[in-house]
PDB file of N, CA and C in Angstrom:
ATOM      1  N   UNK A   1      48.470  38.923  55.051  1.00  0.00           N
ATOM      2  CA  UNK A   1      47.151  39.521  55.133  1.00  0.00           C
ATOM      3  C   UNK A   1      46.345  39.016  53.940  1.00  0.00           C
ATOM      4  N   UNK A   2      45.301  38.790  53.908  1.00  0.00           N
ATOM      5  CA  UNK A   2      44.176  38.080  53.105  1.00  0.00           C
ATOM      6  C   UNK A   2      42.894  38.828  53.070  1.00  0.00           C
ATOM      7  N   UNK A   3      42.626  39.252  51.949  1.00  0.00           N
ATOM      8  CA  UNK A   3      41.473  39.682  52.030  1.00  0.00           C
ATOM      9  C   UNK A   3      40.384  38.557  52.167  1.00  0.00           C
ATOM     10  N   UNK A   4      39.035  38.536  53.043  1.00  0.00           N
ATOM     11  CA  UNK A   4      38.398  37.544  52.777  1.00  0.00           C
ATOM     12  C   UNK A   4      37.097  38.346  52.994  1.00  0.00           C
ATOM     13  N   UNK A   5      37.018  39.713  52.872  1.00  0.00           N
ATOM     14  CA  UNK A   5      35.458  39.913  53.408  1.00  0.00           C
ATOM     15  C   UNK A   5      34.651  39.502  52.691  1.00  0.00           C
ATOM     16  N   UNK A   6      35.013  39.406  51.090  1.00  0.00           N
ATOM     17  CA  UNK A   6      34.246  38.876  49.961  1.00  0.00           C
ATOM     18  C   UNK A   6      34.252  37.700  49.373  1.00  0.00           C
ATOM     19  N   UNK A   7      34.604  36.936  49.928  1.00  0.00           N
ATOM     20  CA  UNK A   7      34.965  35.738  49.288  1.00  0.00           C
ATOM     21  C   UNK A   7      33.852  35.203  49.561  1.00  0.00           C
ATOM     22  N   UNK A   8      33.786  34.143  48.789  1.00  0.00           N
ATOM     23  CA  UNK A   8      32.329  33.084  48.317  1.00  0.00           C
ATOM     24  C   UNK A   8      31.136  34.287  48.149  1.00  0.00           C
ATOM     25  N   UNK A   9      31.693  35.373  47.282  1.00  0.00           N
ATOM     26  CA  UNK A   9      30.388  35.866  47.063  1.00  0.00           C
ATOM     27  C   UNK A   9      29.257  36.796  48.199  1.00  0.00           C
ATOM     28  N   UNK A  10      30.505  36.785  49.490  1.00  0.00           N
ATOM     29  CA  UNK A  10      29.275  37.210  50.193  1.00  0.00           C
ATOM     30  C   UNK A  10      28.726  38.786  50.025  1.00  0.00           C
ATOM     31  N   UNK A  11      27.738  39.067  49.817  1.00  0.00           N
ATOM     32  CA  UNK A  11      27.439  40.129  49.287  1.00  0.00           C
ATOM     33  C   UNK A  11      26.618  41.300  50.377  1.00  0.00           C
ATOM     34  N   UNK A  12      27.147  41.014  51.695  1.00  0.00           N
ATOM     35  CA  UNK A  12      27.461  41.729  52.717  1.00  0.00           C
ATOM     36  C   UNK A  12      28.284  42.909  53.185  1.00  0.00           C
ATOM     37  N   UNK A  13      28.720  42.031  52.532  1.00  0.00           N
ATOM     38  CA  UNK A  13      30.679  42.930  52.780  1.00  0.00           C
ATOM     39  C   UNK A  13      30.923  44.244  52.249  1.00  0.00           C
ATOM     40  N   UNK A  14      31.096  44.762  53.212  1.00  0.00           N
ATOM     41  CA  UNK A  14      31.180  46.504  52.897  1.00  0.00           C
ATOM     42  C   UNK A  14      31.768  46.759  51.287  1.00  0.00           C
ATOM     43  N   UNK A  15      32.949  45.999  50.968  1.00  0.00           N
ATOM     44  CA  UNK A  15      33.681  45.948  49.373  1.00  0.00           C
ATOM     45  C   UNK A  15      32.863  45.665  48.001  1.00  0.00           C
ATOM     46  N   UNK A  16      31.326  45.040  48.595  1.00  0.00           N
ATOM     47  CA  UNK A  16      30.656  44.060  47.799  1.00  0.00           C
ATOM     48  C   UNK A  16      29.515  45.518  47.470  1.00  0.00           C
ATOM     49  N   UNK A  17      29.393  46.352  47.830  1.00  0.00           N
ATOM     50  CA  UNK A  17      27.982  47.302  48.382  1.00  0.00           C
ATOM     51  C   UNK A  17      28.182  47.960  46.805  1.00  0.00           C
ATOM     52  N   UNK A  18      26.861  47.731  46.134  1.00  0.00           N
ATOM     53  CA  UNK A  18      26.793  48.885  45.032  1.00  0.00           C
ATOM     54  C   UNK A  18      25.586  49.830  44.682  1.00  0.00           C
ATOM     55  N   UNK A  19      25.871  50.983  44.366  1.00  0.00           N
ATOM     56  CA  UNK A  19      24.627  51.813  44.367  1.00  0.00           C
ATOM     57  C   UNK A  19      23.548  51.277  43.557  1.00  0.00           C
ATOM     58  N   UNK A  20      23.654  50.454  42.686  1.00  0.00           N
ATOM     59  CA  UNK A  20      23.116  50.108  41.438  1.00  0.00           C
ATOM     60  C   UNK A  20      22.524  48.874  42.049  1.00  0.00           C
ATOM     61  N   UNK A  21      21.508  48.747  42.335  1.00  0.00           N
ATOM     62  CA  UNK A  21      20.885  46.973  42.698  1.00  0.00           C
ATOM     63  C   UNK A  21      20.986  46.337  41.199  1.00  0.00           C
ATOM     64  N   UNK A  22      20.497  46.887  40.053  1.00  0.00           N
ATOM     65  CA  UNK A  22      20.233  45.929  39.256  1.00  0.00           C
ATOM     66  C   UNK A  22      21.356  44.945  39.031  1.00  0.00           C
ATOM     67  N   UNK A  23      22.846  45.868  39.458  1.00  0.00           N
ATOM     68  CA  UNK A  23      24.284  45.103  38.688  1.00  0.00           C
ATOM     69  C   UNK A  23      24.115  44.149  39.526  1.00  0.00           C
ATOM     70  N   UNK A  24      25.261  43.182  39.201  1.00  0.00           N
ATOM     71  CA  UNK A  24      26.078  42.207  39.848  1.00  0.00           C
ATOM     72  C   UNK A  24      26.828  42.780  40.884  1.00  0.00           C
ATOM     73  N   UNK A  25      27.044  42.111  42.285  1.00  0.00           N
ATOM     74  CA  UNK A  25      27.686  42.767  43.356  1.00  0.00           C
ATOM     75  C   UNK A  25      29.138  42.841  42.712  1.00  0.00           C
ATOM     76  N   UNK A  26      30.159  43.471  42.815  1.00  0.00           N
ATOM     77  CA  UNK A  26      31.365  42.757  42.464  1.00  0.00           C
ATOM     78  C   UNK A  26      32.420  43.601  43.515  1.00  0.00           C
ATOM     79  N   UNK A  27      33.131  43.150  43.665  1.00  0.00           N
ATOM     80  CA  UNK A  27      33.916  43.605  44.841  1.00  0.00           C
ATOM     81  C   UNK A  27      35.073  44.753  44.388  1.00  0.00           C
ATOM     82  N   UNK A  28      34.762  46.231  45.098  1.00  0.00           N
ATOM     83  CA  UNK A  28      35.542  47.078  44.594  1.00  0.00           C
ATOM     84  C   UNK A  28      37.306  47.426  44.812  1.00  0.00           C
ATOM     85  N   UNK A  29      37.596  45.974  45.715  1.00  0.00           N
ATOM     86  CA  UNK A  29      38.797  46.257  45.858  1.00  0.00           C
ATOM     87  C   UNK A  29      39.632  45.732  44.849  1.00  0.00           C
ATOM     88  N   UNK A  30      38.937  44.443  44.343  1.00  0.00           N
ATOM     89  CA  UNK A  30      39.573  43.966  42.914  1.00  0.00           C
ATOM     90  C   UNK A  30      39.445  42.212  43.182  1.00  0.00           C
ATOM     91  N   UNK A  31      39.055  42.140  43.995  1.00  0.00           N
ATOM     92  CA  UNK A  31      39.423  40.788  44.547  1.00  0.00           C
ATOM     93  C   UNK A  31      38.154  39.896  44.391  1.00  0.00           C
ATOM     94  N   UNK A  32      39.018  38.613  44.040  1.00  0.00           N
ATOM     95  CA  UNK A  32      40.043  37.990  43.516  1.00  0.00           C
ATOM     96  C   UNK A  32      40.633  38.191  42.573  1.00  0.00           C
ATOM     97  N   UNK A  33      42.046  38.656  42.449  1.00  0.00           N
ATOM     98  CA  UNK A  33      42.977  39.131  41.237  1.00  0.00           C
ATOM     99  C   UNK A  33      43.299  38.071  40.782  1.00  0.00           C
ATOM    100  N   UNK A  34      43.527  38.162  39.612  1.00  0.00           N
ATOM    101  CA  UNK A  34      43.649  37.040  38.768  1.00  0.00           C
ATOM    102  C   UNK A  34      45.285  36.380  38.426  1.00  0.00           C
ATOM    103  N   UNK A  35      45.674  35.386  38.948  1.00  0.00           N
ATOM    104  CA  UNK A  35      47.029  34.741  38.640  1.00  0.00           C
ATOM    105  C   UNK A  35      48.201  35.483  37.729  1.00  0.00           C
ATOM    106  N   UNK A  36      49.021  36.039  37.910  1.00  0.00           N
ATOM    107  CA  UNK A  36      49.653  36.621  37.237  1.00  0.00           C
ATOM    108  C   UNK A  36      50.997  36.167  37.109  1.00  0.00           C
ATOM    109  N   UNK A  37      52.088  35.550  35.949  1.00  0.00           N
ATOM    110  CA  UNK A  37      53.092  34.537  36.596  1.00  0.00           C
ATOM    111  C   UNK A  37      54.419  35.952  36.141  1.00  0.00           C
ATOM    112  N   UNK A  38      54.376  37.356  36.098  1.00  0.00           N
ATOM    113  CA  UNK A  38      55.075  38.349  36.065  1.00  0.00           C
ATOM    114  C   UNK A  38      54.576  39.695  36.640  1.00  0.00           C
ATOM    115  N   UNK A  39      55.593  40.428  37.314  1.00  0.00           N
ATOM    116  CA  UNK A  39      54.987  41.952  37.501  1.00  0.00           C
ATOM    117  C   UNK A  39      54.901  42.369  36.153  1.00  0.00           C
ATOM    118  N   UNK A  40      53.456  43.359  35.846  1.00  0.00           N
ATOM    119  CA  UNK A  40      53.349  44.146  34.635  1.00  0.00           C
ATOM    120  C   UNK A  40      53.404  45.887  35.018  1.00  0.00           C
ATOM    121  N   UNK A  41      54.106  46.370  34.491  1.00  0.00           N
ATOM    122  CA  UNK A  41      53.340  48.166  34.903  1.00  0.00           C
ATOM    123  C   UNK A  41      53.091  48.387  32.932  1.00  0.00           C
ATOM    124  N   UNK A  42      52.059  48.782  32.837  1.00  0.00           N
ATOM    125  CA  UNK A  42      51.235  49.918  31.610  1.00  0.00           C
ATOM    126  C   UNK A  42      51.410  50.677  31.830  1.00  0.00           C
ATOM    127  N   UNK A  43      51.830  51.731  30.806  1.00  0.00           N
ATOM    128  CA  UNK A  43      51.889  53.190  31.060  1.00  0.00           C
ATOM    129  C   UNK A  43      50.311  53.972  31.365  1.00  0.00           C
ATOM    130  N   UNK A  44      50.556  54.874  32.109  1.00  0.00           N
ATOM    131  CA  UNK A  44      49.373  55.670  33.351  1.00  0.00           C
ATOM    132  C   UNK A  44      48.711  54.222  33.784  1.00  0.00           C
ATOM    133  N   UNK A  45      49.184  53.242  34.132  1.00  0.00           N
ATOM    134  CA  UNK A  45      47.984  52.376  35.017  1.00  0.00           C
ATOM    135  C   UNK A  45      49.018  52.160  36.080  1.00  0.00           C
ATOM    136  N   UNK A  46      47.920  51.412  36.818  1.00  0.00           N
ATOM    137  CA  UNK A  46      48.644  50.174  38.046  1.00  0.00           C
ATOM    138  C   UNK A  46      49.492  49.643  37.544  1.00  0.00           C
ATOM    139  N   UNK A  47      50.463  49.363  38.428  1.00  0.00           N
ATOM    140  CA  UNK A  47      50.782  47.511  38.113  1.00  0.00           C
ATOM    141  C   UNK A  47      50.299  46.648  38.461  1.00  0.00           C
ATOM    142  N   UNK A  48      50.100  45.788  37.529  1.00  0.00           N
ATOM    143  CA  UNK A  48      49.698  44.367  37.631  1.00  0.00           C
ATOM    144  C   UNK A  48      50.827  43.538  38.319  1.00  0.00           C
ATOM    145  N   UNK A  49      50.323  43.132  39.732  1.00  0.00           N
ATOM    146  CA  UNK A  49      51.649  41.988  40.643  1.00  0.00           C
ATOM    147  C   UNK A  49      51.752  40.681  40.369  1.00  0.00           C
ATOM    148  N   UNK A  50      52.445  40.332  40.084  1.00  0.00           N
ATOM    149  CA  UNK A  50      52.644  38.987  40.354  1.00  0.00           C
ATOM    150  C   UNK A  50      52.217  38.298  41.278  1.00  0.00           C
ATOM    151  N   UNK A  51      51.350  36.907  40.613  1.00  0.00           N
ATOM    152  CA  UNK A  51      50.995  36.363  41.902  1.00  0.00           C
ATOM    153  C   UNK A  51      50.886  34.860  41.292  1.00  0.00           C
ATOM    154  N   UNK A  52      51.259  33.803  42.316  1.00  0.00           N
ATOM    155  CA  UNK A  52      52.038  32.983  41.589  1.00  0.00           C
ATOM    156  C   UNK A  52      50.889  31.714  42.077  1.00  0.00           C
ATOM    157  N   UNK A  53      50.514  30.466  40.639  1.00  0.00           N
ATOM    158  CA  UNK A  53      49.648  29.518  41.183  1.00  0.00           C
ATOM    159  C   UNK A  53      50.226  28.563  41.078  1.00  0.00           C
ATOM    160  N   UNK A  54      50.552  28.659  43.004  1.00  0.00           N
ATOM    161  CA  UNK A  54      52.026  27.680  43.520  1.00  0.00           C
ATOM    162  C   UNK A  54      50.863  26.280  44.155  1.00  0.00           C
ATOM    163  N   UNK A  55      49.244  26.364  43.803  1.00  0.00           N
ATOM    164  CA  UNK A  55      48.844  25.203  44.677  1.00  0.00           C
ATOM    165  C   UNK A  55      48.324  25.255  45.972  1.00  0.00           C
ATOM    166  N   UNK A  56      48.911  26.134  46.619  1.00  0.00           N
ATOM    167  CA  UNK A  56      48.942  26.361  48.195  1.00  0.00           C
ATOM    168  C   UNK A  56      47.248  26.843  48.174  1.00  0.00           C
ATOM    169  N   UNK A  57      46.729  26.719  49.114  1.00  0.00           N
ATOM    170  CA  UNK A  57      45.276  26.988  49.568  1.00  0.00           C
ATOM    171  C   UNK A  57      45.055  25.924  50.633  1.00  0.00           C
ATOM    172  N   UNK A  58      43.927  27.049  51.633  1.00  0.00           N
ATOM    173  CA  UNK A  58      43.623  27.011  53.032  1.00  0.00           C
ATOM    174  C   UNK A  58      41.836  27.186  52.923  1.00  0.00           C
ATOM    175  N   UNK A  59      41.280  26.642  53.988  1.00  0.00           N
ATOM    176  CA  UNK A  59      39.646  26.867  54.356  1.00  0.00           C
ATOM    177  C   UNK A  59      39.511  27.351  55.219  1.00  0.00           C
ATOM    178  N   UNK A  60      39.109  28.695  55.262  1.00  0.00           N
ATOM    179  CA  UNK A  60      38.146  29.100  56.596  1.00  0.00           C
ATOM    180  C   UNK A  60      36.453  29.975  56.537  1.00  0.00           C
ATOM    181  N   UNK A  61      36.441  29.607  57.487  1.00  0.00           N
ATOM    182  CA  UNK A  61      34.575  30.218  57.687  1.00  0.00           C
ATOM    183  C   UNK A  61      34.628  31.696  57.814  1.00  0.00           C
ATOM    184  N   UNK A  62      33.633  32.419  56.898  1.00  0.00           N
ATOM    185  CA  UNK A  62      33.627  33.201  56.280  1.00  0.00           C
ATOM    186  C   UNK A  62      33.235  34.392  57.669  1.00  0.00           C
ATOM    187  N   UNK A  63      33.878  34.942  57.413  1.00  0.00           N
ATOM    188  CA  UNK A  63      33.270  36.021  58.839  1.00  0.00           C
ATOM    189  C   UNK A  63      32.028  36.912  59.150  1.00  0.00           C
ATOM    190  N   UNK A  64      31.379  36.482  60.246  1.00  0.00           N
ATOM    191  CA  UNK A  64      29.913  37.157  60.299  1.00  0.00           C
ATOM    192  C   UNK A  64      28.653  35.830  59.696  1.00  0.00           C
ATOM    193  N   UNK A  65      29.281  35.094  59.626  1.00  0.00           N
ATOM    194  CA  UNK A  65      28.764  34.019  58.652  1.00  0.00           C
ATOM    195  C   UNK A  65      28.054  32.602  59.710  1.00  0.00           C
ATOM    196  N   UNK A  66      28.346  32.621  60.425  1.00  0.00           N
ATOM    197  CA  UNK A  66      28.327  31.351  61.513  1.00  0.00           C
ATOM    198  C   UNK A  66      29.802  29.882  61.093  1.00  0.00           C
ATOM    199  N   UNK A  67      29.146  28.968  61.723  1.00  0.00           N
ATOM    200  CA  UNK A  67      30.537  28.469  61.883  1.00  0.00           C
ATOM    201  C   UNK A  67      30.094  27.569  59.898  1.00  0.00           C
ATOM    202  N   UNK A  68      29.487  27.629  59.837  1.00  0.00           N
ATOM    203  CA  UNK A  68      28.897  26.483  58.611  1.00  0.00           C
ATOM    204  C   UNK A  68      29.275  26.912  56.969  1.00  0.00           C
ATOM    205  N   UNK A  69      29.790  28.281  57.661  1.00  0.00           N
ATOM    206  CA  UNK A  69      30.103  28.477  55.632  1.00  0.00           C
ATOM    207  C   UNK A  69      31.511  28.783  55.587  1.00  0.00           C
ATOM    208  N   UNK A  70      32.037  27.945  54.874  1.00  0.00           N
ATOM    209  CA  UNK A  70      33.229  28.200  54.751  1.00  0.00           C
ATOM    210  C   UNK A  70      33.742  28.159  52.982  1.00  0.00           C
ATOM    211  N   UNK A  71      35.072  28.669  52.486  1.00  0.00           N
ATOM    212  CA  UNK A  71      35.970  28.531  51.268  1.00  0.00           C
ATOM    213  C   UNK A  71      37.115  28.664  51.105  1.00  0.00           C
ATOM    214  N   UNK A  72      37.431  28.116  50.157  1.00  0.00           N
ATOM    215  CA  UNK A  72      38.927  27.991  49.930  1.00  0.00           C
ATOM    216  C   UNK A  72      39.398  29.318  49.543  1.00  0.00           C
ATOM    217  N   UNK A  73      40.592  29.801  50.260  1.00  0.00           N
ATOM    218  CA  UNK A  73      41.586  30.933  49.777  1.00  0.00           C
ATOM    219  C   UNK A  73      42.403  30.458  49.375  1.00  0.00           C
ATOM    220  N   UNK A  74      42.829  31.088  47.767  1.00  0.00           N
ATOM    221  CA  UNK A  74      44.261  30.846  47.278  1.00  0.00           C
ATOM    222  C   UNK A  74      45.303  32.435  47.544  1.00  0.00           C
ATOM    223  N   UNK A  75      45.925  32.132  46.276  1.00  0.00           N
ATOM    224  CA  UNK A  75      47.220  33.625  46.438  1.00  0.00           C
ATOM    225  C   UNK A  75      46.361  34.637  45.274  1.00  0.00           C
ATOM    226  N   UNK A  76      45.196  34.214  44.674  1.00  0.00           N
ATOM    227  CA  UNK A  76      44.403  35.348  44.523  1.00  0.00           C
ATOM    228  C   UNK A  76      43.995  36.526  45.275  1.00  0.00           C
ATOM    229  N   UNK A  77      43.754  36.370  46.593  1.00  0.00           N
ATOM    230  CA  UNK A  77      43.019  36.897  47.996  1.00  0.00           C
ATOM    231  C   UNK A  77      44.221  37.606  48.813  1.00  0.00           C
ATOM    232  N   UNK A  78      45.539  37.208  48.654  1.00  0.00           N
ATOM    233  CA  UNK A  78      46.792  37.798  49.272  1.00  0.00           C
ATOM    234  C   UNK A  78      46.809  39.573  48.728  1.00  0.00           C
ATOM    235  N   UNK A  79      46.957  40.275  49.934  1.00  0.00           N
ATOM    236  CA  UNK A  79      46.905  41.594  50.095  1.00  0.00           C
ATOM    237  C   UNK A  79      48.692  41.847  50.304  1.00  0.00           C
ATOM    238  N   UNK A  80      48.736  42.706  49.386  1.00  0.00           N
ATOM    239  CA  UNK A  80      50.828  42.884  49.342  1.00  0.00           C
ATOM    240  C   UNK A  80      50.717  43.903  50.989  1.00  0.00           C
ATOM    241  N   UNK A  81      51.409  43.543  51.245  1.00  0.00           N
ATOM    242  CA  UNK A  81      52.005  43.972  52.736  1.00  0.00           C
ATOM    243  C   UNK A  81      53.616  44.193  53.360  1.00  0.00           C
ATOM    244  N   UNK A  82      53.832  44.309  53.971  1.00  0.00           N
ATOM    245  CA  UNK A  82      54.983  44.881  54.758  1.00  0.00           C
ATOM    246  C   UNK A  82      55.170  44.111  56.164  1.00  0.00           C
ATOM    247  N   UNK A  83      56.308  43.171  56.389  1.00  0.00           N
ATOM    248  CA  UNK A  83      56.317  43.096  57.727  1.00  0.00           C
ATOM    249  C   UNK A  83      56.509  43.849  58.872  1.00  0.00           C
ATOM    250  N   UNK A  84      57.555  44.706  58.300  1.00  0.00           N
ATOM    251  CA  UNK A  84      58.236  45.347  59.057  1.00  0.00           C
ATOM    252  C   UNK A  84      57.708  46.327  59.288  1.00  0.00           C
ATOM    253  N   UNK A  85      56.621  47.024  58.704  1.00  0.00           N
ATOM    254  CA  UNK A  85      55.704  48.341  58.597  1.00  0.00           C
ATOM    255  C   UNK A  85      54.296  47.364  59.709  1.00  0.00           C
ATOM    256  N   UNK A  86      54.127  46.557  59.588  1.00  0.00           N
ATOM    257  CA  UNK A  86      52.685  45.996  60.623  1.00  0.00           C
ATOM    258  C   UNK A  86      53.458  45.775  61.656  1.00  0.00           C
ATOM    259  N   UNK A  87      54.776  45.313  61.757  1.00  0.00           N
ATOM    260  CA  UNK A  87      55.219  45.195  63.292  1.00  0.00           C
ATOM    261  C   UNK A  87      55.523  46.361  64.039  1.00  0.00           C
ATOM    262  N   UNK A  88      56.443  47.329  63.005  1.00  0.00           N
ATOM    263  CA  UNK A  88      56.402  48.755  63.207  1.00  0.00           C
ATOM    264  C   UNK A  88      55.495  49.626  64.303  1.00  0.00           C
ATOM    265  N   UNK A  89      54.289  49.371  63.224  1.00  0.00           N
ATOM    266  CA  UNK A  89      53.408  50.764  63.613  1.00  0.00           C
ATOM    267  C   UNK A  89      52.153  49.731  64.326  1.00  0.00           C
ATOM    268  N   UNK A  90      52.003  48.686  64.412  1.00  0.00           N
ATOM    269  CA  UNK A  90      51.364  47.793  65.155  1.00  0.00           C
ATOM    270  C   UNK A  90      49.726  47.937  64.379  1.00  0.00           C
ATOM    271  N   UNK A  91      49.504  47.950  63.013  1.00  0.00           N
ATOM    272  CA  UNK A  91      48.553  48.396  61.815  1.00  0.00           C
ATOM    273  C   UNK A  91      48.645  47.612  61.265  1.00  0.00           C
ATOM    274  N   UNK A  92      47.907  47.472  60.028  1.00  0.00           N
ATOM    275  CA  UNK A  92      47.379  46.668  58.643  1.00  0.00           C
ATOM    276  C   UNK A  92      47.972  48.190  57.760  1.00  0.00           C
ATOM    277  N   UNK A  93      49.148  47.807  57.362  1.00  0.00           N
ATOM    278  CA  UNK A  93      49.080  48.502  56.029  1.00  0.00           C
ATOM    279  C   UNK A  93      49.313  47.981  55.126  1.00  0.00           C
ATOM    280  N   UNK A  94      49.218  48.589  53.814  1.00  0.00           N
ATOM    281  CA  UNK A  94      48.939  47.451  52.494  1.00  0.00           C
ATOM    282  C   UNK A  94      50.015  48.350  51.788  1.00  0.00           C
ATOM    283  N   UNK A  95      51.134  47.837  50.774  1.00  0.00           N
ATOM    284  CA  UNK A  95      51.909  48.462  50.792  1.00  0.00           C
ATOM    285  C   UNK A  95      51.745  48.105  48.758  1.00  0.00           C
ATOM    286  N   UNK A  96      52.359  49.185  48.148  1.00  0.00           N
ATOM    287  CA  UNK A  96      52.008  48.916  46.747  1.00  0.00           C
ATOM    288  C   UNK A  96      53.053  49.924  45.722  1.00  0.00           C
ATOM    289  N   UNK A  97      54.072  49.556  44.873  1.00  0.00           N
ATOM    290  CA  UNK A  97      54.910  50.464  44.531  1.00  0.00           C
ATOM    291  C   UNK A  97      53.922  51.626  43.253  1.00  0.00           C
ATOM    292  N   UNK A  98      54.266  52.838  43.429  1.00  0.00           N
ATOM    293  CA  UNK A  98      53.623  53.806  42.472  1.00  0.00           C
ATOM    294  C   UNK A  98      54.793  54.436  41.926  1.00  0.00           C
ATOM    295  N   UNK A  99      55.402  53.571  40.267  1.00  0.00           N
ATOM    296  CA  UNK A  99      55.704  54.110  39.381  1.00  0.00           C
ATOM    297  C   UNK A  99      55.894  55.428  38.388  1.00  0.00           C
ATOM    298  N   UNK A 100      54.634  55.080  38.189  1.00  0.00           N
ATOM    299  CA  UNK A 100      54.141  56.175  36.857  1.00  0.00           C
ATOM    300  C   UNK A 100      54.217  58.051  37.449  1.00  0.00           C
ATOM    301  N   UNK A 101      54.224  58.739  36.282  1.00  0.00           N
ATOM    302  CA  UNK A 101      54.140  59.901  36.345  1.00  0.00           C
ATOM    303  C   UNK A 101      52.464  60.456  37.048  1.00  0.00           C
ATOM    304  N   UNK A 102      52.029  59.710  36.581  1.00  0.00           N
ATOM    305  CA  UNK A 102      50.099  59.916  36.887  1.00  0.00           C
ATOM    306  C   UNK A 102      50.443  59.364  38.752  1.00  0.00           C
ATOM    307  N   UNK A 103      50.669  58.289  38.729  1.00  0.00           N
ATOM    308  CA  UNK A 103      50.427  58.392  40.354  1.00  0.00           C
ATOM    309  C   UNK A 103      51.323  59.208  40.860  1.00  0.00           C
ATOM    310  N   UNK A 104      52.669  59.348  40.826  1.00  0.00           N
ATOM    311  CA  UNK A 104      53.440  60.891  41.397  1.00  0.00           C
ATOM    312  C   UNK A 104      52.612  62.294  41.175  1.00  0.00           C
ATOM    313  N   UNK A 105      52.094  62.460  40.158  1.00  0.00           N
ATOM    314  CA  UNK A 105      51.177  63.404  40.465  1.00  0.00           C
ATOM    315  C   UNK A 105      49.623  63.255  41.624  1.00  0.00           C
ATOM    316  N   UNK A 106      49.511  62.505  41.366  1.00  0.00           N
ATOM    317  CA  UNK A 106      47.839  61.905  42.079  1.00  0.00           C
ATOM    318  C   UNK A 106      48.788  62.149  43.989  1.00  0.00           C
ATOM    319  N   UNK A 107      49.974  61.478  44.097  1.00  0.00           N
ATOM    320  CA  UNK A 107      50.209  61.839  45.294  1.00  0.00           C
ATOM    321  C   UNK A 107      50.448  63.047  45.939  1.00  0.00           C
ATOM    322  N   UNK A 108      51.296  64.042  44.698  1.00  0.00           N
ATOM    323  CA  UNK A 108      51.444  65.399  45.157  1.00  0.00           C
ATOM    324  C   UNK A 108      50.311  65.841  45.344  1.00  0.00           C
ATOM    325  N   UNK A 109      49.508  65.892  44.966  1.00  0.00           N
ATOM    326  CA  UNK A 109      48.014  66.336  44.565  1.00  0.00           C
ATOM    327  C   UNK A 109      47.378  66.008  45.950  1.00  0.00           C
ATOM    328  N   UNK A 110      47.618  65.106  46.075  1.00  0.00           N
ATOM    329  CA  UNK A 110      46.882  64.605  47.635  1.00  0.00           C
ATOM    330  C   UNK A 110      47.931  65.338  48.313  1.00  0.00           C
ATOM    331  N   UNK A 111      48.704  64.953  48.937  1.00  0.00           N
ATOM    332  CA  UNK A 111      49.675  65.738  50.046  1.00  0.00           C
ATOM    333  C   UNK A 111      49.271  67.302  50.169  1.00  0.00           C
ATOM    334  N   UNK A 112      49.692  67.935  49.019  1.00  0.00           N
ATOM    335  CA  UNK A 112      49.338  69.619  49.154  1.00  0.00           C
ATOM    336  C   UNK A 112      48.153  70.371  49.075  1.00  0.00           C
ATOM    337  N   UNK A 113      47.102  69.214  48.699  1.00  0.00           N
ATOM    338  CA  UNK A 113      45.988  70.033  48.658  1.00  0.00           C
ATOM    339  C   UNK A 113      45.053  70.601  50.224  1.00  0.00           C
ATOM    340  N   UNK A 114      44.457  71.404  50.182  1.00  0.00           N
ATOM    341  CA  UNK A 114      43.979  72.356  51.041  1.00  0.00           C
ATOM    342  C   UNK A 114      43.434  71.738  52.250  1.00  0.00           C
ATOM    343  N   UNK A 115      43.060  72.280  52.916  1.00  0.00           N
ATOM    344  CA  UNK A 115      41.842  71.750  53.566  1.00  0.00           C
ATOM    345  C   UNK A 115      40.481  71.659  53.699  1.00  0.00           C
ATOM    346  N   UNK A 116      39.898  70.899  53.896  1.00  0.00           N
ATOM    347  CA  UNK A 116      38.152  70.702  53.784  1.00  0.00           C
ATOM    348  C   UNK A 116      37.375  72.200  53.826  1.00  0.00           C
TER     349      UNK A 116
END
């Protein structure tokens, strides 16, 4: 799975949308993540994944775009995934390990809380 709604900048893309006109669009999913040649976890953050600059990159035309604009995807744009969970449940899920004490809480927190 590849994220590409944002790539080359397009500033369409639902990920790209900011309340603020004056800023710079920048894409809120994170993407393009930046080369990483180890997994990192920080204490209370994310982890930072590994993502490896093996060379590999592909071109395609940007979607919603017509056939004329196209860019290169590397393993920046790669969305961590699950095979066996998209063949599974026949979905896009994005799959991501949560470490820390802060996200075990952030999940209980979600699960038990109330309703609307």
């Amino acid at each position: 799975m590849v994220h590409t709604h944002c790539a080359a900048g397009n500033g369409l893309a639902l990920c790209m949308k900011d309340l603020n006109p004056t800023l710079v669009a920048k894409c809120h999913k994170g993407y393009p993540r930046e080369f990483q040649e180890e997994t990192t976890i920080c204490e209370n953050d994310y982890p930072t994944y590994r993502r490896r600059n093996n060379g590999q990159t592909f071109t395609i035309c940007l979607p919603n775009s017509g056939p004329n604009i196209q860019t290169i995807i590397d393993n920046r744009c790669v969305v961590p995934y699950s095979l066996n969970l998209c063949h599974s449940y026949k979905a896009h899920i994005n799959v991501e390990v949560c470490g820390s004490v802060r996200a075990v809480k952030y999940i209980h927190k979600y699960i038990y809380k109330g309703g609307d």
